[in-house]
PDB file of N, CA and C in Angstrom:
ATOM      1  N   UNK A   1      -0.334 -10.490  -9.163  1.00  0.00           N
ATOM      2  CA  UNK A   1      -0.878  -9.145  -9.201  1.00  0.00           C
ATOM      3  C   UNK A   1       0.081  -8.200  -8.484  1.00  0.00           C
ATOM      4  N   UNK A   2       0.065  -7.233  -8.921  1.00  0.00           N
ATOM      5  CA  UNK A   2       1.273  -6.042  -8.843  1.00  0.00           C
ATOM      6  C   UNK A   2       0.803  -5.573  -7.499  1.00  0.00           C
ATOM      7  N   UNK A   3       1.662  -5.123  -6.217  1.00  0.00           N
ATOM      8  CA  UNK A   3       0.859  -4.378  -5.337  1.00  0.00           C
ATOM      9  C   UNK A   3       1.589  -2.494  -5.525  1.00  0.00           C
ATOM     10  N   UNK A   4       1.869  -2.476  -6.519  1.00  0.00           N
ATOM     11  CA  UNK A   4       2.210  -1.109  -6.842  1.00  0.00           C
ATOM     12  C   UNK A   4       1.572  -0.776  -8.548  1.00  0.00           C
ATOM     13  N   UNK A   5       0.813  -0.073  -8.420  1.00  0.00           N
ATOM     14  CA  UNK A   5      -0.163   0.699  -9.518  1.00  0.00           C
ATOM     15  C   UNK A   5       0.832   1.386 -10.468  1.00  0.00           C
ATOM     16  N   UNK A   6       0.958   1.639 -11.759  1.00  0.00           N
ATOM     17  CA  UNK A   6       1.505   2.481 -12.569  1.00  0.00           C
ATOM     18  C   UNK A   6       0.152   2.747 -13.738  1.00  0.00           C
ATOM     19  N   UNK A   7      -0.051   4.093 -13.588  1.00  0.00           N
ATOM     20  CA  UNK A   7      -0.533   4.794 -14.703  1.00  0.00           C
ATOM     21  C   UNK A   7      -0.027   5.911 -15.277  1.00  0.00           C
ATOM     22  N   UNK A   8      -0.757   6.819 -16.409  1.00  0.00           N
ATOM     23  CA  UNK A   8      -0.047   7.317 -17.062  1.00  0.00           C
ATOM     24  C   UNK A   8      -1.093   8.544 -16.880  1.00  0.00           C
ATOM     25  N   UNK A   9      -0.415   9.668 -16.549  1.00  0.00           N
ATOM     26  CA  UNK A   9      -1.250  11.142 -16.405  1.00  0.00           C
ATOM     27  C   UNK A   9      -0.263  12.447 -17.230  1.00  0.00           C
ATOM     28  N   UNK A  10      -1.202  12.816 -18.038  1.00  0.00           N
ATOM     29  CA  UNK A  10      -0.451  13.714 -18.579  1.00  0.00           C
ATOM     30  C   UNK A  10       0.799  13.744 -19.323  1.00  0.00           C
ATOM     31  N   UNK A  11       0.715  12.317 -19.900  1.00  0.00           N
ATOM     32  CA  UNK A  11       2.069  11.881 -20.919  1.00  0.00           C
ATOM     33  C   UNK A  11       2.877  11.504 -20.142  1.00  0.00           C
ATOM     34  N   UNK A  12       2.943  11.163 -18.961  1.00  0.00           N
ATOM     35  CA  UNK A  12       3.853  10.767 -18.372  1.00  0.00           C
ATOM     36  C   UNK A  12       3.499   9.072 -17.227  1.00  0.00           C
ATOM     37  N   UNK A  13       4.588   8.326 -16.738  1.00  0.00           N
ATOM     38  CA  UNK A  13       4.256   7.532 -15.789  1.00  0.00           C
ATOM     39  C   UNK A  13       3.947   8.270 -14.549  1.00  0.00           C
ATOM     40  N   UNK A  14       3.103   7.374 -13.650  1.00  0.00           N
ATOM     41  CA  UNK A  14       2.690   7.775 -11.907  1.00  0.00           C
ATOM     42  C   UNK A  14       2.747   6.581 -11.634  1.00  0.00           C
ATOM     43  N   UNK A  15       3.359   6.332 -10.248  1.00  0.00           N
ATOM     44  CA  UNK A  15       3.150   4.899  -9.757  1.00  0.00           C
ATOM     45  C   UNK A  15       2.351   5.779  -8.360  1.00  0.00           C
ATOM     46  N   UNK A  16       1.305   4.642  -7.976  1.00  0.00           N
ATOM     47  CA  UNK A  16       0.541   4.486  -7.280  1.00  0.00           C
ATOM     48  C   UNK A  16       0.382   3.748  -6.118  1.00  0.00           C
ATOM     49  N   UNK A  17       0.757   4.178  -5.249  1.00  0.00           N
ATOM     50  CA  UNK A  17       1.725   3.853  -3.826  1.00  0.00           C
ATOM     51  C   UNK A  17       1.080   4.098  -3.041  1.00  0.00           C
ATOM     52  N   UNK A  18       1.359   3.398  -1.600  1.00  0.00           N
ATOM     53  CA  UNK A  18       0.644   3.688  -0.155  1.00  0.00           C
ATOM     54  C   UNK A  18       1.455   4.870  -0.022  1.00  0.00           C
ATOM     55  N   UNK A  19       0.668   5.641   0.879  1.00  0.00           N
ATOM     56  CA  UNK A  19       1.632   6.854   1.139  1.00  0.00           C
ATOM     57  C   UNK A  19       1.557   6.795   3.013  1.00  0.00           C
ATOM     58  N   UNK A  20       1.182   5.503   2.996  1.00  0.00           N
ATOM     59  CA  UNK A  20       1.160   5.415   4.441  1.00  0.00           C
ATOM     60  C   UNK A  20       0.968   6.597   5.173  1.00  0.00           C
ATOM     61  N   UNK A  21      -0.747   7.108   5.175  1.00  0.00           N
ATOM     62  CA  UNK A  21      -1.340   8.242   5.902  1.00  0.00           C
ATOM     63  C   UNK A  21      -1.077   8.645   7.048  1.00  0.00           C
ATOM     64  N   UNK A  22      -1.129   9.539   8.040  1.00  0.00           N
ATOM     65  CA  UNK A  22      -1.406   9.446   9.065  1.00  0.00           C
ATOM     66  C   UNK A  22      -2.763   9.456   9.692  1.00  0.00           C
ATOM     67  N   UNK A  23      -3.651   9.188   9.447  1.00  0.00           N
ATOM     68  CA  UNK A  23      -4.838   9.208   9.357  1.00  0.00           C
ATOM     69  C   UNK A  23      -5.829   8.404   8.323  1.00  0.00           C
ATOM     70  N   UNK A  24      -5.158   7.367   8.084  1.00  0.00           N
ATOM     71  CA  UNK A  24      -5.796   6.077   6.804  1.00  0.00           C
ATOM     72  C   UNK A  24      -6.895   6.138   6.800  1.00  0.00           C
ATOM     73  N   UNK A  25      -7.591   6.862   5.776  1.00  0.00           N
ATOM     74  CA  UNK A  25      -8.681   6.492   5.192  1.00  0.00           C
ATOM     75  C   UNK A  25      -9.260   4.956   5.243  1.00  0.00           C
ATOM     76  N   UNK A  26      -8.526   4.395   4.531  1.00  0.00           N
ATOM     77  CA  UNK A  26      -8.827   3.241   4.141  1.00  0.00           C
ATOM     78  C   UNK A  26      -9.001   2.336   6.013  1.00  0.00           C
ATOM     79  N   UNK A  27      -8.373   2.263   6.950  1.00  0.00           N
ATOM     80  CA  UNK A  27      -8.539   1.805   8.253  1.00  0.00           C
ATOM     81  C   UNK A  27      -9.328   2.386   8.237  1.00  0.00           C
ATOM     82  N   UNK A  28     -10.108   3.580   8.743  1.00  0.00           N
ATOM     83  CA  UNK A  28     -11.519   3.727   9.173  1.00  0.00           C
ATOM     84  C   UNK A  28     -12.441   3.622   8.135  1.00  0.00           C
ATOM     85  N   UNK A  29     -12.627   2.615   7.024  1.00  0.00           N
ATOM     86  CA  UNK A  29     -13.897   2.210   6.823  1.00  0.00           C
ATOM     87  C   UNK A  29     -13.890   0.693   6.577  1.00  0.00           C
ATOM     88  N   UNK A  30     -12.138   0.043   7.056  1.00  0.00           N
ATOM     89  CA  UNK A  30     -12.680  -1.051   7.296  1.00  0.00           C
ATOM     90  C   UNK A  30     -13.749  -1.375   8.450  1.00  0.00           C
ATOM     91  N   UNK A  31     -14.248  -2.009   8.160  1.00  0.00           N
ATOM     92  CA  UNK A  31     -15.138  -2.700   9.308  1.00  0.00           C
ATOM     93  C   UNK A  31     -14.611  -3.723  10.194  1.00  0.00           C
ATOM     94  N   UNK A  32     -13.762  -4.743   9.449  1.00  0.00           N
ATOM     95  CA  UNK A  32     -13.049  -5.827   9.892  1.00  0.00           C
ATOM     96  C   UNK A  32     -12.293  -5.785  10.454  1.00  0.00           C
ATOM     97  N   UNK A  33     -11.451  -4.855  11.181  1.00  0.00           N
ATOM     98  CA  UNK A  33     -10.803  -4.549  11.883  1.00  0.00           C
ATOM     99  C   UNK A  33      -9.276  -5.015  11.103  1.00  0.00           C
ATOM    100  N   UNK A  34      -9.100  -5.474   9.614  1.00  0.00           N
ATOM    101  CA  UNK A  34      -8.143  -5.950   8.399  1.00  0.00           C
ATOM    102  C   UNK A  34      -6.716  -4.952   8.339  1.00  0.00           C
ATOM    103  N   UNK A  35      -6.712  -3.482   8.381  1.00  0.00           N
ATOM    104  CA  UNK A  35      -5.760  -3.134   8.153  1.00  0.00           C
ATOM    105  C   UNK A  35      -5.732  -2.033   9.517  1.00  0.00           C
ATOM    106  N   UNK A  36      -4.448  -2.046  10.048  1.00  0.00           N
ATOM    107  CA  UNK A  36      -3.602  -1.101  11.001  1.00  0.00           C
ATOM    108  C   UNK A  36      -2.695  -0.616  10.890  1.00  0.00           C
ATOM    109  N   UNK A  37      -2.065  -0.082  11.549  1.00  0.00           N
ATOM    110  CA  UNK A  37      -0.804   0.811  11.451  1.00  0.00           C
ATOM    111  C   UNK A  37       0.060   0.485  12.570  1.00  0.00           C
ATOM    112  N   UNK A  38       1.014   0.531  11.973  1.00  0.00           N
ATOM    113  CA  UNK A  38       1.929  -0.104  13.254  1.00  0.00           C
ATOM    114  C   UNK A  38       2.631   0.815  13.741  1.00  0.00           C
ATOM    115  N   UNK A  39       3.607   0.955  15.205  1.00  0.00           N
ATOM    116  CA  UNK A  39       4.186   1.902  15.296  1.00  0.00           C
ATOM    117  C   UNK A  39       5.162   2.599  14.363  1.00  0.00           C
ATOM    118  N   UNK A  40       5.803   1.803  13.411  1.00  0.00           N
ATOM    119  CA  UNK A  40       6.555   2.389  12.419  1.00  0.00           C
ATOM    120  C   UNK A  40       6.109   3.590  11.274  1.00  0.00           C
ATOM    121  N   UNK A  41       4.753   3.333  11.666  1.00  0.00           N
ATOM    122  CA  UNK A  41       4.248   4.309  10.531  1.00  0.00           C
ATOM    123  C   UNK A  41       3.432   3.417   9.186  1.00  0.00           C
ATOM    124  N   UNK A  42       4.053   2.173   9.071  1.00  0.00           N
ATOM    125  CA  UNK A  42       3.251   1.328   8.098  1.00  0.00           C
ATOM    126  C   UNK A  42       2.246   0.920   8.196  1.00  0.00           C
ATOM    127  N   UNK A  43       1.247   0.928   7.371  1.00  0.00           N
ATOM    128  CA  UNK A  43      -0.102   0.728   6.987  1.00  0.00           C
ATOM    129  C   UNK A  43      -0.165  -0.513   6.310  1.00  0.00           C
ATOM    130  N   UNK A  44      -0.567  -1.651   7.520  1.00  0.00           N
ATOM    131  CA  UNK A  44      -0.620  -3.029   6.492  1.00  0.00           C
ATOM    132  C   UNK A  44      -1.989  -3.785   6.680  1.00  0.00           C
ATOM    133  N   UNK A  45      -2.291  -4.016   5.799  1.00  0.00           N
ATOM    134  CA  UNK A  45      -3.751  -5.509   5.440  1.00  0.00           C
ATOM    135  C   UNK A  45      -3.020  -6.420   6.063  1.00  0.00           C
ATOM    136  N   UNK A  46      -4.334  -6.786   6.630  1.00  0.00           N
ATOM    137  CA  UNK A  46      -3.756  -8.248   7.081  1.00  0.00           C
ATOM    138  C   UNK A  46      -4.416  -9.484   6.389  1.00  0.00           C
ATOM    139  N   UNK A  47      -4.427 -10.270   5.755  1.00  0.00           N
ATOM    140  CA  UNK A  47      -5.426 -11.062   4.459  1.00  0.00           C
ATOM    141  C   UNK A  47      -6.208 -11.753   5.040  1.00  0.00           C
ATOM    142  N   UNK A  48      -5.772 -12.754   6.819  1.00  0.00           N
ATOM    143  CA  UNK A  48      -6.546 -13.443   7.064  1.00  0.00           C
ATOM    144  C   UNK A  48      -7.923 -12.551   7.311  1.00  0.00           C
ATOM    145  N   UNK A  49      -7.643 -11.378   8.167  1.00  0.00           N
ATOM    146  CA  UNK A  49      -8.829 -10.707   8.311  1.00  0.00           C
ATOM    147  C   UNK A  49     -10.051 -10.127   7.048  1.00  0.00           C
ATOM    148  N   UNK A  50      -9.077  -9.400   5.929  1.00  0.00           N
ATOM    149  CA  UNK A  50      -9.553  -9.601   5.177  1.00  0.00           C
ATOM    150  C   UNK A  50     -10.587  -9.675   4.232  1.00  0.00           C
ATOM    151  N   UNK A  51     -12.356  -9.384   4.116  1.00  0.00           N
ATOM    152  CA  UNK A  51     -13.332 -10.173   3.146  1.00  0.00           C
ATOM    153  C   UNK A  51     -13.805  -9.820   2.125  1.00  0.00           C
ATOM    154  N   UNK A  52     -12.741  -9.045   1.418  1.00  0.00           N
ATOM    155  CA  UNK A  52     -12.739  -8.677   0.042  1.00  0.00           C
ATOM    156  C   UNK A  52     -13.900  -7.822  -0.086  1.00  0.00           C
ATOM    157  N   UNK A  53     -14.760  -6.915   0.952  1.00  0.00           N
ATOM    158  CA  UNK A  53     -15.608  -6.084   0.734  1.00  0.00           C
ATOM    159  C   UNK A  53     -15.442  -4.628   0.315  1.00  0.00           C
ATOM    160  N   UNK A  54     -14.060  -4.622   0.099  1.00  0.00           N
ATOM    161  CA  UNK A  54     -13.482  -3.209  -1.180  1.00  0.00           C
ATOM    162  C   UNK A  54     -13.558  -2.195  -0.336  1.00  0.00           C
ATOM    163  N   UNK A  55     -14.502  -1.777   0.990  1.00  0.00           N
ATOM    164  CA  UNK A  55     -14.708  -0.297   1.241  1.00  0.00           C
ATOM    165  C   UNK A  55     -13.446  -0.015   1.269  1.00  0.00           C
ATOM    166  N   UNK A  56     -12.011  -0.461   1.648  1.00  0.00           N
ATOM    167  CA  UNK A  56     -10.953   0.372   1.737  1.00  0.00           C
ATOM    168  C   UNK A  56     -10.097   0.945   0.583  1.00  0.00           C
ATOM    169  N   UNK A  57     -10.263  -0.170  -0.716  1.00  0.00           N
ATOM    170  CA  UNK A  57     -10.721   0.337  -2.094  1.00  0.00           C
ATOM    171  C   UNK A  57     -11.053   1.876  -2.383  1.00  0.00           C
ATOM    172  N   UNK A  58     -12.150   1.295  -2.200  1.00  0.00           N
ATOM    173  CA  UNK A  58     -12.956   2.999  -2.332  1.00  0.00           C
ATOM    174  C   UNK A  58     -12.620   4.157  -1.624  1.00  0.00           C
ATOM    175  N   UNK A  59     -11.817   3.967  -0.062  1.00  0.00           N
ATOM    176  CA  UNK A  59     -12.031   4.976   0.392  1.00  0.00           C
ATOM    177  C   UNK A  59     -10.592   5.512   0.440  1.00  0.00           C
ATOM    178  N   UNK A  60      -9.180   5.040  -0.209  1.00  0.00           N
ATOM    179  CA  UNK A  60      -7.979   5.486  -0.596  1.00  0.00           C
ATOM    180  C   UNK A  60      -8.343   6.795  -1.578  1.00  0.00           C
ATOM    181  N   UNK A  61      -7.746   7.423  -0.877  1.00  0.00           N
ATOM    182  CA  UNK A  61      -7.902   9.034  -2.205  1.00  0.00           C
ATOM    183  C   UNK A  61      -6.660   8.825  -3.066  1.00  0.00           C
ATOM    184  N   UNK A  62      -5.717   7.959  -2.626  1.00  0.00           N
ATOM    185  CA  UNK A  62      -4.734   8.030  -3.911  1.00  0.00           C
ATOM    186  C   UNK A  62      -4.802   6.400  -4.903  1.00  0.00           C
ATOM    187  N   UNK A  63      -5.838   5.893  -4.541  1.00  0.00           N
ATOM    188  CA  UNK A  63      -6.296   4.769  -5.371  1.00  0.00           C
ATOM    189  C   UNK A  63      -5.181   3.521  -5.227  1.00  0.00           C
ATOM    190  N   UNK A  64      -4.494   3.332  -4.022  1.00  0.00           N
ATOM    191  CA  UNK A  64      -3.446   2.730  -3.732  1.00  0.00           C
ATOM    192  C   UNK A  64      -3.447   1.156  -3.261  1.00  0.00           C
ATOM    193  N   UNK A  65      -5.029   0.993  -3.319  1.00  0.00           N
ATOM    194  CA  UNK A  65      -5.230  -0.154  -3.097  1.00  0.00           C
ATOM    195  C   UNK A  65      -6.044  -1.209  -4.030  1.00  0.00           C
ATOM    196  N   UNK A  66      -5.685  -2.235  -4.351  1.00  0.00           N
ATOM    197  CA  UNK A  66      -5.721  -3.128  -5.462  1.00  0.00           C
ATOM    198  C   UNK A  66      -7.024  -4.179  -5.211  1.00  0.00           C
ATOM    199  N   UNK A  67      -7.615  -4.255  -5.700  1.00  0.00           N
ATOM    200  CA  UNK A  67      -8.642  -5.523  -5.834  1.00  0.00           C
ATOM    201  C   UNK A  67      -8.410  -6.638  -6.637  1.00  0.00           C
ATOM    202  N   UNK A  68      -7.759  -7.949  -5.355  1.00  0.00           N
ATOM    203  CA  UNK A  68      -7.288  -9.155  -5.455  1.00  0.00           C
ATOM    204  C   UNK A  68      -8.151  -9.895  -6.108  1.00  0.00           C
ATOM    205  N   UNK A  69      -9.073 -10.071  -6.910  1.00  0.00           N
ATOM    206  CA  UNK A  69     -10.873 -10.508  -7.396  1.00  0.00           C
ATOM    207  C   UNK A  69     -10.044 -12.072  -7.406  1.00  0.00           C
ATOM    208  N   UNK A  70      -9.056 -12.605  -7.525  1.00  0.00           N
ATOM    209  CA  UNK A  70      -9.198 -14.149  -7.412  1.00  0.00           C
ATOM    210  C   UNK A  70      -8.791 -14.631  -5.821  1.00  0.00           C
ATOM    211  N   UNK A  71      -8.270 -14.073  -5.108  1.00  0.00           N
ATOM    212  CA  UNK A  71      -8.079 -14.106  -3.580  1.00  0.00           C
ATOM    213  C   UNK A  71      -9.582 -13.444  -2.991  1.00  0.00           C
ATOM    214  N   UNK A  72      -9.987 -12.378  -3.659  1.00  0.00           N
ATOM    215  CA  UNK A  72     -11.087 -11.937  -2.976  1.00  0.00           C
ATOM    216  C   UNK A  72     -10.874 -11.183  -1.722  1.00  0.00           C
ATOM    217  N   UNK A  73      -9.403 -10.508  -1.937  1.00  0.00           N
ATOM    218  CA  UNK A  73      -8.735  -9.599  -0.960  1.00  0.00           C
ATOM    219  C   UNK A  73      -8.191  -7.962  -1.487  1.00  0.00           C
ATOM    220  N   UNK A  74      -8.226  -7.851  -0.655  1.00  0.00           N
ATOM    221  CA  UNK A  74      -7.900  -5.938  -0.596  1.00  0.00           C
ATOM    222  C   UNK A  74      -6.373  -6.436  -0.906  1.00  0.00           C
ATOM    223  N   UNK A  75      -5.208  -5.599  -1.710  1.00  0.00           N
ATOM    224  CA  UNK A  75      -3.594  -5.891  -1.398  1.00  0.00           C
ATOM    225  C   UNK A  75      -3.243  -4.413  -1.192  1.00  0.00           C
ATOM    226  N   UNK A  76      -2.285  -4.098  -1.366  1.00  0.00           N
ATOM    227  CA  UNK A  76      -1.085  -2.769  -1.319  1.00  0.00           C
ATOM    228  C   UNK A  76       0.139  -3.264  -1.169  1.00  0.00           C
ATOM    229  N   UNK A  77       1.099  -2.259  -1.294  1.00  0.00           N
ATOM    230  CA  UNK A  77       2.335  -2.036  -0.954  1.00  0.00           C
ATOM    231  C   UNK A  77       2.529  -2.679   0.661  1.00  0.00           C
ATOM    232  N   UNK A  78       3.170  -3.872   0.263  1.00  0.00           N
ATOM    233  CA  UNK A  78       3.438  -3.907   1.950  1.00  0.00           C
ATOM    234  C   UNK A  78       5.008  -4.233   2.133  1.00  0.00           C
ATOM    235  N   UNK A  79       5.647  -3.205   1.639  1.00  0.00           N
ATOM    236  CA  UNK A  79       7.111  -3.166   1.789  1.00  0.00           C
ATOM    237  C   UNK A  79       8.244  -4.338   1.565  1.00  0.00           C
ATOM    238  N   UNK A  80       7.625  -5.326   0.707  1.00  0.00           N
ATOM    239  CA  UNK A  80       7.837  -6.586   0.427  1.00  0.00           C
ATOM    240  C   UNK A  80       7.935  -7.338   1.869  1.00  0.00           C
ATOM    241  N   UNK A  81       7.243  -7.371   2.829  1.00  0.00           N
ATOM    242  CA  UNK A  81       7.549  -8.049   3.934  1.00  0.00           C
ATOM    243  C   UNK A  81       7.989  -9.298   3.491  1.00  0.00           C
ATOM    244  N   UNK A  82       8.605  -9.481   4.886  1.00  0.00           N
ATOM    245  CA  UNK A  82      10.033 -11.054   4.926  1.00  0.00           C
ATOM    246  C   UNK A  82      11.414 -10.407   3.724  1.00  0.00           C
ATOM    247  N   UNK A  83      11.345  -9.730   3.441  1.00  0.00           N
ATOM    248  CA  UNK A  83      12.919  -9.570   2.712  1.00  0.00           C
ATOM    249  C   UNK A  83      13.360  -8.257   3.095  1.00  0.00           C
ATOM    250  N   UNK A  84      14.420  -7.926   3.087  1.00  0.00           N
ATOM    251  CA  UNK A  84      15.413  -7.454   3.476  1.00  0.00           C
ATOM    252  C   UNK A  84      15.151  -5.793   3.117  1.00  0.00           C
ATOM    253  N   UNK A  85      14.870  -5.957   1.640  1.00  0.00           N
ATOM    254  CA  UNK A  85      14.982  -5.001   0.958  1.00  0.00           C
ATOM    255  C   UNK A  85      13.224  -4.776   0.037  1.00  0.00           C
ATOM    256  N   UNK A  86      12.672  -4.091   0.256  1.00  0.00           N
ATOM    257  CA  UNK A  86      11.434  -3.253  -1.076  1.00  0.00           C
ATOM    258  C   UNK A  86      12.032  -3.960  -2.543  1.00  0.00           C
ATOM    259  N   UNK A  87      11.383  -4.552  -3.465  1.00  0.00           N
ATOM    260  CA  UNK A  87      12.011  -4.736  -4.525  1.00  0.00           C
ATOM    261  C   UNK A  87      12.283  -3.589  -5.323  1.00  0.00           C
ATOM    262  N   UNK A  88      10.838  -2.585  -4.971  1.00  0.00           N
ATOM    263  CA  UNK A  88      11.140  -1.739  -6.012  1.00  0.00           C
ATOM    264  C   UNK A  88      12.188  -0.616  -6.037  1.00  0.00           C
ATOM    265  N   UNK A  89      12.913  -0.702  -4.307  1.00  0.00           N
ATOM    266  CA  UNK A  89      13.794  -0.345  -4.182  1.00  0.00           C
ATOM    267  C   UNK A  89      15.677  -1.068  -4.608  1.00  0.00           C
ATOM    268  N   UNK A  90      15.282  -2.360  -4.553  1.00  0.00           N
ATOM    269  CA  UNK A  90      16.796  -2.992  -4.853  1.00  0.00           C
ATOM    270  C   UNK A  90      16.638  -2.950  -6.903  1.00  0.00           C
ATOM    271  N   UNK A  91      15.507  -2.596  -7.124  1.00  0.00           N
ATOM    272  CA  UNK A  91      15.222  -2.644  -8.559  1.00  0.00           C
ATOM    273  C   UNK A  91      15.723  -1.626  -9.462  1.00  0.00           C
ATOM    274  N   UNK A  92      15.653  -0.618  -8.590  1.00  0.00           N
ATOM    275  CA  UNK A  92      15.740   0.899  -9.286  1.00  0.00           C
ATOM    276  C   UNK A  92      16.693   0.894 -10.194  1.00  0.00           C
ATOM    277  N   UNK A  93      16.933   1.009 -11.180  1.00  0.00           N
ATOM    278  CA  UNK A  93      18.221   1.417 -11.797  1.00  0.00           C
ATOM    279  C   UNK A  93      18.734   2.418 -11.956  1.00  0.00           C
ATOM    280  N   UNK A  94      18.611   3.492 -11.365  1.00  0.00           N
ATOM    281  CA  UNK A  94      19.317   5.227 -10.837  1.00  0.00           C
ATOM    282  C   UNK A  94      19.236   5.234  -9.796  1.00  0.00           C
ATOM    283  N   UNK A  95      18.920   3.992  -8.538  1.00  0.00           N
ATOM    284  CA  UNK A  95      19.271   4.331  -7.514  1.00  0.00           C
ATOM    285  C   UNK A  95      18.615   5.787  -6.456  1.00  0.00           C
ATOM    286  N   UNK A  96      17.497   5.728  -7.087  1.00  0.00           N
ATOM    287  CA  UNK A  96      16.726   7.186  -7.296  1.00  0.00           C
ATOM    288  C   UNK A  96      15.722   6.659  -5.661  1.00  0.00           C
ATOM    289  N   UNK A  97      15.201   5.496  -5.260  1.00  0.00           N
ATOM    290  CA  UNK A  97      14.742   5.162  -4.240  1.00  0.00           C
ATOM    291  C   UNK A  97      15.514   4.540  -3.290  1.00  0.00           C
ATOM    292  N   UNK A  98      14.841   5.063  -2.395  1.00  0.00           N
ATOM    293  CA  UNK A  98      15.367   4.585  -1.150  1.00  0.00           C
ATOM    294  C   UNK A  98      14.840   4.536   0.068  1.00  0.00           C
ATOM    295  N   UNK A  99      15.340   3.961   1.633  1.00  0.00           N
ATOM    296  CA  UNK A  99      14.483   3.600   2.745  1.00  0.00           C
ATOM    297  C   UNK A  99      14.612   4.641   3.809  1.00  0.00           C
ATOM    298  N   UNK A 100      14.206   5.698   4.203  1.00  0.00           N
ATOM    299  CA  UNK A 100      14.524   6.301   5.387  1.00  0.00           C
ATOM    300  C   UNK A 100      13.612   6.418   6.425  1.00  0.00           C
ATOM    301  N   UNK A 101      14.172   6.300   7.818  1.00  0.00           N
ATOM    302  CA  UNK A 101      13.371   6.150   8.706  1.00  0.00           C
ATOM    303  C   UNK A 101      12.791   8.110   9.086  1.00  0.00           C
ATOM    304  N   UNK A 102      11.850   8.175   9.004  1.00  0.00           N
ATOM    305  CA  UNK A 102      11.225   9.259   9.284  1.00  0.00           C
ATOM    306  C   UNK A 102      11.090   9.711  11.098  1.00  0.00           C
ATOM    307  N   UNK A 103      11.422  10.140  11.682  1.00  0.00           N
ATOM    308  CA  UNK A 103      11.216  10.272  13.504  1.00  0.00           C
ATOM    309  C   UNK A 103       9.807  11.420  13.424  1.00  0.00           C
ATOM    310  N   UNK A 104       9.123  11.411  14.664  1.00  0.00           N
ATOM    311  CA  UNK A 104       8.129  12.112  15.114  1.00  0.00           C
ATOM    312  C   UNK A 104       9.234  12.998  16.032  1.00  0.00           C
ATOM    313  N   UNK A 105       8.424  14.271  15.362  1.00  0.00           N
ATOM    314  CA  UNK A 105       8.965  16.072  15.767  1.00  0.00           C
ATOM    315  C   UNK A 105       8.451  15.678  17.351  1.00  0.00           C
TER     316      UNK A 105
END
């Protein structure tokens, strides 16, 4: 299962991405205490925690989070952790994405 969404709005593709909030919706209605934010700014699930009860599903306004129905887990974008590189970044073929570290003003 894909943890990056592509649909089609207005004749065109949208991919459907964490936009890593500052203010995650989706963390305040877990209950499980499942997804945090780390100092980097990334917004990650954690699976063991986890119990596939969707509220964070529901409560993404950009619909960025996936329902695992055979794991019975919440997924997203989680920056391909353990590799080096985002695939969908070493993937690109225009070279059009890329990684930058953002600093707090």
């Amino acid at each position: 299962m894909s943890r990056i969404m592509v649909t089609e709005m207005k004749g065109r593709l949208l991919t459907l991405k964490c936009l890593h909030c500052q203010k995650p919706k989706c963390m305040e209605a877990c209950e499980f205490d499942a997804i945090t934010k780390g100092e980097d700014g990334k917004v990650i699930i954690d699976l063991e925690k986890c119990t596939g009860c969707w509220e964070c599903v529901e409560a993404c306004p950009f619909r960025s989070i996936q329902k695992d129905e055979i794991r019975e887990k919440a997924i997203k974008c989680d920056f391909c952790k353990g590799y080096d590189m985002p695939a969908c970044v070493s993937s690109c073929p225009t070279d059009a994405l890329t990684i930058v570290e953002i600093r707090g003003s």
